[in-house]
Protein backbone atom coordinates (compact mmCIF):
# COMPACT_ATOMS: atom_id res chain seq x y z
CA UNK A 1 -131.47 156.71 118.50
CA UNK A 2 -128.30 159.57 117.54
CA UNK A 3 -125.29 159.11 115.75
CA UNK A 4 -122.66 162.12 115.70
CA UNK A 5 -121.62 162.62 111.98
CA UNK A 6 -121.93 164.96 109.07
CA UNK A 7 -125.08 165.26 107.38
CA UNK A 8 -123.40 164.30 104.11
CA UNK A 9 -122.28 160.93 104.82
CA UNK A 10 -125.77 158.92 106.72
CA UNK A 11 -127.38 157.92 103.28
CA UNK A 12 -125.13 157.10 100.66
CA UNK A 13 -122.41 155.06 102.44
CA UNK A 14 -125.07 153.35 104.68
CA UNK A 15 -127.77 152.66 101.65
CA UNK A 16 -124.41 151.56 99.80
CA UNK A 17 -123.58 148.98 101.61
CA UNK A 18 -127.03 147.86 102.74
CA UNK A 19 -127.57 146.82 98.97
CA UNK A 20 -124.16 145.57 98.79
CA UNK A 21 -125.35 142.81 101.23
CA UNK A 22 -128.12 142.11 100.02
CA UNK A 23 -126.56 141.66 96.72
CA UNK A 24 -123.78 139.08 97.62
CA UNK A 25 -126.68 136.82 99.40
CA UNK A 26 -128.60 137.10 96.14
CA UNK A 27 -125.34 135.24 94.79
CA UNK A 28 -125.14 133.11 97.48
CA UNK A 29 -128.42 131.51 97.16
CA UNK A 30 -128.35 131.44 93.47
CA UNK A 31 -125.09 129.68 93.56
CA UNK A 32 -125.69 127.41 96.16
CA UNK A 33 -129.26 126.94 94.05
CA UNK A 34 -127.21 125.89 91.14
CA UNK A 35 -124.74 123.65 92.97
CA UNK A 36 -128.09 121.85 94.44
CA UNK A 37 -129.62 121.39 91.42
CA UNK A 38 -126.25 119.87 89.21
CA UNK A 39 -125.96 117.37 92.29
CA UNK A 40 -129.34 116.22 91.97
CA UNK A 41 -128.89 116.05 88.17
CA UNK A 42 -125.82 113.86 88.68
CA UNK A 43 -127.68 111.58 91.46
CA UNK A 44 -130.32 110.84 88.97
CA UNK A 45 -128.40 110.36 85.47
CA UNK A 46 -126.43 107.73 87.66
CA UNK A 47 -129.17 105.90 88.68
CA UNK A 48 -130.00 105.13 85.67
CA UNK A 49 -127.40 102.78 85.14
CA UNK A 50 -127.65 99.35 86.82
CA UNK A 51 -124.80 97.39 87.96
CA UNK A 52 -122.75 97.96 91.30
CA UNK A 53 -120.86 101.58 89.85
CA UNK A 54 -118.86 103.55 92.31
CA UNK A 55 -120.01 106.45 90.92
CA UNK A 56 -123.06 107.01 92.97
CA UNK A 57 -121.42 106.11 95.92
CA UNK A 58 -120.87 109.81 97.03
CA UNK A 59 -124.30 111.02 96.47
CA UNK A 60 -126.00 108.39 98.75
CA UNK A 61 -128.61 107.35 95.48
CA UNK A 62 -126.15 105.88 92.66
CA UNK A 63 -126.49 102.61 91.40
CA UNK A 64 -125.51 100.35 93.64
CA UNK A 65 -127.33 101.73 96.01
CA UNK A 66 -130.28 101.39 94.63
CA UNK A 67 -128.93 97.80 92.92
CA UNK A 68 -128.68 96.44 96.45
CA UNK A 69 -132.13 97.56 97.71
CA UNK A 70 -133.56 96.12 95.05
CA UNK A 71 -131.38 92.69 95.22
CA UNK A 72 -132.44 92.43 98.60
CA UNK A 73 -136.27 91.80 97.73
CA UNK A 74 -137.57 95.50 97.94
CA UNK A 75 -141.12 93.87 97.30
CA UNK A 76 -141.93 96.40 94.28
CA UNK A 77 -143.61 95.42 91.22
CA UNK A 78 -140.84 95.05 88.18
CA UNK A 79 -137.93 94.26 90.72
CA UNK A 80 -135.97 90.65 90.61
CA UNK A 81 -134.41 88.93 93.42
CA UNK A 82 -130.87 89.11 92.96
CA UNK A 83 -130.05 91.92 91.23
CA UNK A 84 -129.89 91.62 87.25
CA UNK A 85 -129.01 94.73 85.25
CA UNK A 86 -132.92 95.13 84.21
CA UNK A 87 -134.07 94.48 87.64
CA UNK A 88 -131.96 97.47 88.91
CA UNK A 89 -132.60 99.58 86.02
CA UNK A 90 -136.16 98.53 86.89
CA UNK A 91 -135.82 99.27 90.70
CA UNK A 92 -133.46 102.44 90.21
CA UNK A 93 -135.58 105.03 87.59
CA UNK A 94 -138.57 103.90 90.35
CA UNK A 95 -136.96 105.26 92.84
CA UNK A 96 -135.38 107.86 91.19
CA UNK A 97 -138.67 108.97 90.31
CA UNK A 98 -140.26 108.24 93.64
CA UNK A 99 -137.23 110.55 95.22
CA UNK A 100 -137.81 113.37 92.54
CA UNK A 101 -141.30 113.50 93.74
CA UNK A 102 -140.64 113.32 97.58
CA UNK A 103 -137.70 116.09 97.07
CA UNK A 104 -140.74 118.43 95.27
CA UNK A 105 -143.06 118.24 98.05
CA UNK A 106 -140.72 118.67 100.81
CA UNK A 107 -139.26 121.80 98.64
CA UNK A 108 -143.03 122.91 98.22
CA UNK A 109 -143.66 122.61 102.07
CA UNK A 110 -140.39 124.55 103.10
CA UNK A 111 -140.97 127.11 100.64
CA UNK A 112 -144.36 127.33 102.11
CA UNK A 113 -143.62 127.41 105.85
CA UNK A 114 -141.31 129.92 104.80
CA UNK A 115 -143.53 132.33 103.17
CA UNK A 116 -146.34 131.62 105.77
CA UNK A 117 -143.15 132.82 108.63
CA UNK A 118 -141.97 135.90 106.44
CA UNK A 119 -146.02 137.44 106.43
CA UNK A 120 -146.43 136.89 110.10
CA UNK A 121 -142.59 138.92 110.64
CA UNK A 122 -143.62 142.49 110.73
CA UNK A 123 -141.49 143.63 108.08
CA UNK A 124 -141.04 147.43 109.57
CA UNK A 125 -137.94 149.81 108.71
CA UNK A 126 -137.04 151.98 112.05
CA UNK A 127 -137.70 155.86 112.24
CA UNK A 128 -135.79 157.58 109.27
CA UNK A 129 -133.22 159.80 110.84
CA UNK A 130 -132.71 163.84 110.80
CA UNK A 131 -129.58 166.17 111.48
CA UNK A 132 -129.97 168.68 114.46
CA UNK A 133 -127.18 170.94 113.83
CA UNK A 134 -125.18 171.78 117.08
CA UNK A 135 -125.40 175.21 119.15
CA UNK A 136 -124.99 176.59 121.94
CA UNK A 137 -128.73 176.43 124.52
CA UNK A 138 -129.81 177.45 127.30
CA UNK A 139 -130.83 174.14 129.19
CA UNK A 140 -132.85 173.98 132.51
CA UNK A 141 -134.68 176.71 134.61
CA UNK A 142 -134.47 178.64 138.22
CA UNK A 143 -137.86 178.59 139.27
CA UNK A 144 -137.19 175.61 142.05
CA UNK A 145 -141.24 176.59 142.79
CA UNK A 146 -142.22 174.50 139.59
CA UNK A 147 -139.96 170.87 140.83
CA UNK A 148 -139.13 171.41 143.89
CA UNK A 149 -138.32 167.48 144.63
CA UNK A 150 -136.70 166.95 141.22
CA UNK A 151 -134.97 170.93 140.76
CA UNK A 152 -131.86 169.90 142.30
CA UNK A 153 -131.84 165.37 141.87
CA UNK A 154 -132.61 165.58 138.20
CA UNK A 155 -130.63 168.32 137.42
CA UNK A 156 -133.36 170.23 136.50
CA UNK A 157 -132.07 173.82 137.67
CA UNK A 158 -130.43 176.53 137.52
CA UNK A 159 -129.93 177.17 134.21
CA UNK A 160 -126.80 176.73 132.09
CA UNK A 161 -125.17 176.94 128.97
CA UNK A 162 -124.40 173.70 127.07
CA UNK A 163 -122.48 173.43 124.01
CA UNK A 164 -123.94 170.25 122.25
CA UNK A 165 -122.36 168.91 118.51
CA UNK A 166 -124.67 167.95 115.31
CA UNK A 167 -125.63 164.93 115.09
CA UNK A 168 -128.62 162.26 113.58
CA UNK A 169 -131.60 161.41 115.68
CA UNK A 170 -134.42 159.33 114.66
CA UNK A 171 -137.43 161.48 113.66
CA UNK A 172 -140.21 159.69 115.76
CA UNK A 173 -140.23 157.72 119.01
CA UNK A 174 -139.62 153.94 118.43
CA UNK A 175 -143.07 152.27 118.08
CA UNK A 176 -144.79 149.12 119.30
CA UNK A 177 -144.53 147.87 115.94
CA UNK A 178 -140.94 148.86 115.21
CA UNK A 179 -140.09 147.64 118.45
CA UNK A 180 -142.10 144.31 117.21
CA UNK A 181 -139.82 143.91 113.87
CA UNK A 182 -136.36 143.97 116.10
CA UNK A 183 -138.24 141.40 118.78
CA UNK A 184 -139.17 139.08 116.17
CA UNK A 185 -136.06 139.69 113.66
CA UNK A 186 -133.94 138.87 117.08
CA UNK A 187 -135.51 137.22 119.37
CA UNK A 188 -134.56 139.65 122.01
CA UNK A 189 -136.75 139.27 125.07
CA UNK A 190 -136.63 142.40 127.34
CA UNK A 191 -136.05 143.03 131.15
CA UNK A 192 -139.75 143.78 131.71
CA UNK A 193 -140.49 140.33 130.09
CA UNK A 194 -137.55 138.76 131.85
CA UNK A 195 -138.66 140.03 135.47
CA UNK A 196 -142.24 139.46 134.47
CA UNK A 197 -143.73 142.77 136.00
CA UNK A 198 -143.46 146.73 135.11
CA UNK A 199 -145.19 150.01 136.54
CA UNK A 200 -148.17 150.96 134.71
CA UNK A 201 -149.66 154.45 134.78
CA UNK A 202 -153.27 154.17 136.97
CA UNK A 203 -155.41 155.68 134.62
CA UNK A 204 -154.34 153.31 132.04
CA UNK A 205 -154.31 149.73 133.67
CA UNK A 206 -156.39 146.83 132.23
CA UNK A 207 -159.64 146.02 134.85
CA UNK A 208 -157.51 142.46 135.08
CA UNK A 209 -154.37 144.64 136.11
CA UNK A 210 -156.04 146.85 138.64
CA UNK A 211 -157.92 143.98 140.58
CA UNK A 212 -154.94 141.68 140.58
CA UNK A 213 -152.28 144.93 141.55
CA UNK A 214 -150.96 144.91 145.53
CA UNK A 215 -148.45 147.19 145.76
CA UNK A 216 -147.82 151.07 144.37
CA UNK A 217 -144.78 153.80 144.59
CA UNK A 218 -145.35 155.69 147.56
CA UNK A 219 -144.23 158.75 146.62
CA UNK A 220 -145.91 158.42 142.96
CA UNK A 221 -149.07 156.22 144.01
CA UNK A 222 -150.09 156.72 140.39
CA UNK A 223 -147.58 154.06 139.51
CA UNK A 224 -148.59 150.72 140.12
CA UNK A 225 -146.83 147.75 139.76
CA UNK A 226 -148.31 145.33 137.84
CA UNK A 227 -147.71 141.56 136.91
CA UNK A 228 -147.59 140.79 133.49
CA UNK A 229 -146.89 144.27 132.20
CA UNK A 230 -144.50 144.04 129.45
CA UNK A 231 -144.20 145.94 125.98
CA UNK A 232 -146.82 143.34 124.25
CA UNK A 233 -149.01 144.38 127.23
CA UNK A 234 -148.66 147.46 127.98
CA UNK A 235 -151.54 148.28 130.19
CA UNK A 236 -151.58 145.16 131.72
CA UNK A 237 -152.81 141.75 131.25
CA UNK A 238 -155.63 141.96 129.02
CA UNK A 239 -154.56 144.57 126.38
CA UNK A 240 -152.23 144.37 123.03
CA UNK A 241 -149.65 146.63 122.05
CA UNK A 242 -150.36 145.72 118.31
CA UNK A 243 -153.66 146.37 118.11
CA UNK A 244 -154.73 149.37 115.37
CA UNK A 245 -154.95 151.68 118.44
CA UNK A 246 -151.64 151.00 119.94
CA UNK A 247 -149.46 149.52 117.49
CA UNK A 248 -147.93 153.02 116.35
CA UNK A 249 -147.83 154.32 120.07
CA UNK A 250 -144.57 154.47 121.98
CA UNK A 251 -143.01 151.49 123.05
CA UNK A 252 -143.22 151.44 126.70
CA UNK A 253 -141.90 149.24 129.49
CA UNK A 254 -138.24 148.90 127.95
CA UNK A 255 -135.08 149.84 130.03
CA UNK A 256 -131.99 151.92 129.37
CA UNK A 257 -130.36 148.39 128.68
CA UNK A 258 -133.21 147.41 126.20
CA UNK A 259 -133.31 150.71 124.14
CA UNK A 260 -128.93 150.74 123.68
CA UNK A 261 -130.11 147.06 122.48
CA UNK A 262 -132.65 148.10 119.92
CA UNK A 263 -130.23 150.92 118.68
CA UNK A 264 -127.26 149.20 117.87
CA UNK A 265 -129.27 147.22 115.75
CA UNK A 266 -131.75 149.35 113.75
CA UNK A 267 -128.43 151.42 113.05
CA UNK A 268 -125.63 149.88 112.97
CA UNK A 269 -122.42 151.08 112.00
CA UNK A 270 -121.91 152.25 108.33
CA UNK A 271 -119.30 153.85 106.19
CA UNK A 272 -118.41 157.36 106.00
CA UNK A 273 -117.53 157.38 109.72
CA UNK A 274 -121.07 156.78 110.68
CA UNK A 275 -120.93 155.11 113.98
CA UNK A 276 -123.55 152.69 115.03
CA UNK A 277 -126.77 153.48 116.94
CA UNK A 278 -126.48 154.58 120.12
CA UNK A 279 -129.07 156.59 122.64
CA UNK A 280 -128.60 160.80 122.79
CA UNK A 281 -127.12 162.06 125.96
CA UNK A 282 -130.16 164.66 127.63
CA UNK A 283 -128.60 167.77 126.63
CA UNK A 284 -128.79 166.20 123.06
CA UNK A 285 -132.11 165.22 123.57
CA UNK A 286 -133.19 168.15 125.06
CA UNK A 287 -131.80 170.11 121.80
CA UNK A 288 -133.04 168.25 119.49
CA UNK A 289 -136.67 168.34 120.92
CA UNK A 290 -136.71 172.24 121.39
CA UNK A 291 -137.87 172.10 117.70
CA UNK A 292 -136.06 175.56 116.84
CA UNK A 293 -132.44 176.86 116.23
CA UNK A 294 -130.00 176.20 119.44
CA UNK A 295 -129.85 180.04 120.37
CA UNK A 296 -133.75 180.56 120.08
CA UNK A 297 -135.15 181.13 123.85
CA UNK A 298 -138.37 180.01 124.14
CA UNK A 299 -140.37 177.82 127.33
CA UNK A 300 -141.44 175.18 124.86
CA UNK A 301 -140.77 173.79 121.62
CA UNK A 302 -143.86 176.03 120.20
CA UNK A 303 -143.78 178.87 122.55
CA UNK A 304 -143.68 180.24 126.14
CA UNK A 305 -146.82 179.54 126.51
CA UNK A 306 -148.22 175.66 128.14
CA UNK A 307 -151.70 176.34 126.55
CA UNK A 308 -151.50 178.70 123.50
C-alpha cells in the first residue's frame, strides 16, 4: 500500500481522527445505554400500578397490559378472574419480575455471543507505514541475455531514468493474517475464491492438489492450476494459510482488483491531505525496494552481487 504525502502529516491527523471515532461511538453506546435503561425503568414503575392506565400503553408492558392478561385467566397462582386492582397488582410485579429476569439472560447471552465473535475476529492492525523520499533512479537493465522473453514485454530493458515523488509505503508485505482481519472485518470474498481455482507454484502444492491437478502453463509448466487454491489454501486443498508456519507469510492468490480492495481499507483517507490507500505504481515500487538513497547504483538492494 503508498500514499503520496509529506512525512509530517500520516500520524497525527490520521491517529486524530481515528480516536475521534472511536470516541463519539463510546457516546453513542453509552447514551443509547442510558436511554435503554430509563425506558425499562419507566416500563416497570408502571406496572406496578393496577387498573387499565394509558400510561403503559407505549411501552408494550404498562398496566393494562398486563391487567388484561391477567383478567383473561392467565392461570398463575395469585391472579383473579376479572381483573381487580390486587389481582393485577398481583399479576403485573409477576411479570414484571418474570420480564426483568428474561431481559438479563437474553442480555447475558448477547453479550456472550458477542465476546465469543470478537476472540475468534483476528484483531490485526495492517503494516505500519514508512516515507521513501523521492529521487531520481536508474530503473531497468541492457543485458537482454538475462530476460530475453520478458526484456522487451515487461519493460524490463534498456535502462532509464525515472523521476519518482516521496511518498508512504507499508513496511512489510500484507500477511495471511492481516489479509484475515480485512476478510473477516468485511466479508470480502476474493476472485480466487469467487472462480474457485488459482496457479500454485509445483514445488509447493498439497499431495491432494498435485493428484487432483490436469492442466499447467505451457510456457511456465511450474505453474499449475489447481482447484480449490485460494488465500486460506494456499498450496492447495489440504493446507492452511493460518497455521503458525504460514500465517505471517505473504498473502498469495489475490488479484490487482483484490489488493486496491484491501488498501483502500486498511488506509483510508485521513486529514492533512493524506489520501487513502492505494497500490505503488512499479517505478515506486521498484524505489522503494532498492533499500538505499534514489541516486545510489547498485544490482541489488544489498549489493551487486546475487550471492555475497
Amino acid at each position: 500500500a503508498a500514499r503520496r504525502s509529506t512525512p509530517a502529516v500520516l500520524s497525527s491527523p490520521f491517529g486524530a481522527m481515528a480516536l475521534l471515532r472511536c470516541l463519539l461511538l463510546a457516546l453513542v453506546a453509552l447514551a443509547a445505554a442510558a436511554e435503554e435503561a430509563a425506558a425499562a425503568s419507566s416500563c416497570s414503575g408502571e406496572a406496578s400500578v393496577g387498573g387499565d392506565g394509558a400510561g403503559g400503553e407505549g411501552c408494550g408492558c404498562g398496566s393494562g397490559a398486563l391487567s388484561r392478561e391477567a383478567g383473561g385467566g392467565s392461570g398463575r397462582e395469585g391472579a383473579r378472574p376479572g381483573g381487580s386492582a390486587d389481582g393485577s397488582n398481583a399479576a403485573a410485579s409477576s411479570h414484571s419480575s418474570e420480564g426483568a429476569a428474561d431481559a438479563a439472560e437474553a442480555d447475558a447471552d448477547a453479550t456472550a455471543a458477542a465476546e465469543a465473535e470478537a476472540d475468534a475476529a483476528p484483531t490485526v492492525e495492517p503494516a505500519r507505514l514508512v516515507w521513501i523520499p523521492g529521487g531520481v533512479f536508474t530503473m531497468g537493465h541492457d543485458n537482454r541475455s538475462l530476460s530475453p522473453s520478458t526484456f522487451d514485454p515487461d519493460g524490463e530493458g534498456p535502462s532509464r531514468r525515472v523521476s519518482v515523488s516521496g511518498l508512504w509505503v507499508g513496511k512489510t508485505e500484507v500477511s495471511n493474517r492481516e489479509w484475515a482481519a480485512f476478510a473477516a472485518a468485511t466479508g470480502y470474498e476474493s476472485e480466487s475464491e469467487r472462480f474457485g481455482w488459482s496457479f500454485v507454484f509445483e514445488p509447493q502444492m498439497t499431495a491432494q492438489a498435485a493428484a487432483e491437478a490436469t492442466q499447467k502453463v505451457e510456457v511456465a509448466p511450474w505453474w499449475i492450476a489447481v482447484n480449490g487454491a485460494t488465500w486460506r489454501q494456499p498450496h492447495g486443498p489440504g493446507s492452511d494459510a493460518l497455521t503458525d508456519e504460514l500465517r505471517h507469510h505473504p498473502v498469495v492468490h489475490v488479484s490487482w482488483n483484490d489488493a486496491v480492495a484491501y488498501c483502500a481499507w486498511a488506509y483510508p483517507a485521513g486529514g492533512g491531505g493524506v489520501g487513502a490507500g492505494r497500490l505503488p505504481t512499479e517505478a515506486e515500487w521498484e524505489l522503494a525496494a532498492r533499500g538505499a538513497p534514489a541516486d545510489a547504483e547498485r544490482s541489488y538492494p544489498w549489493g551487486d552481487e546475487l550471492e555475497p
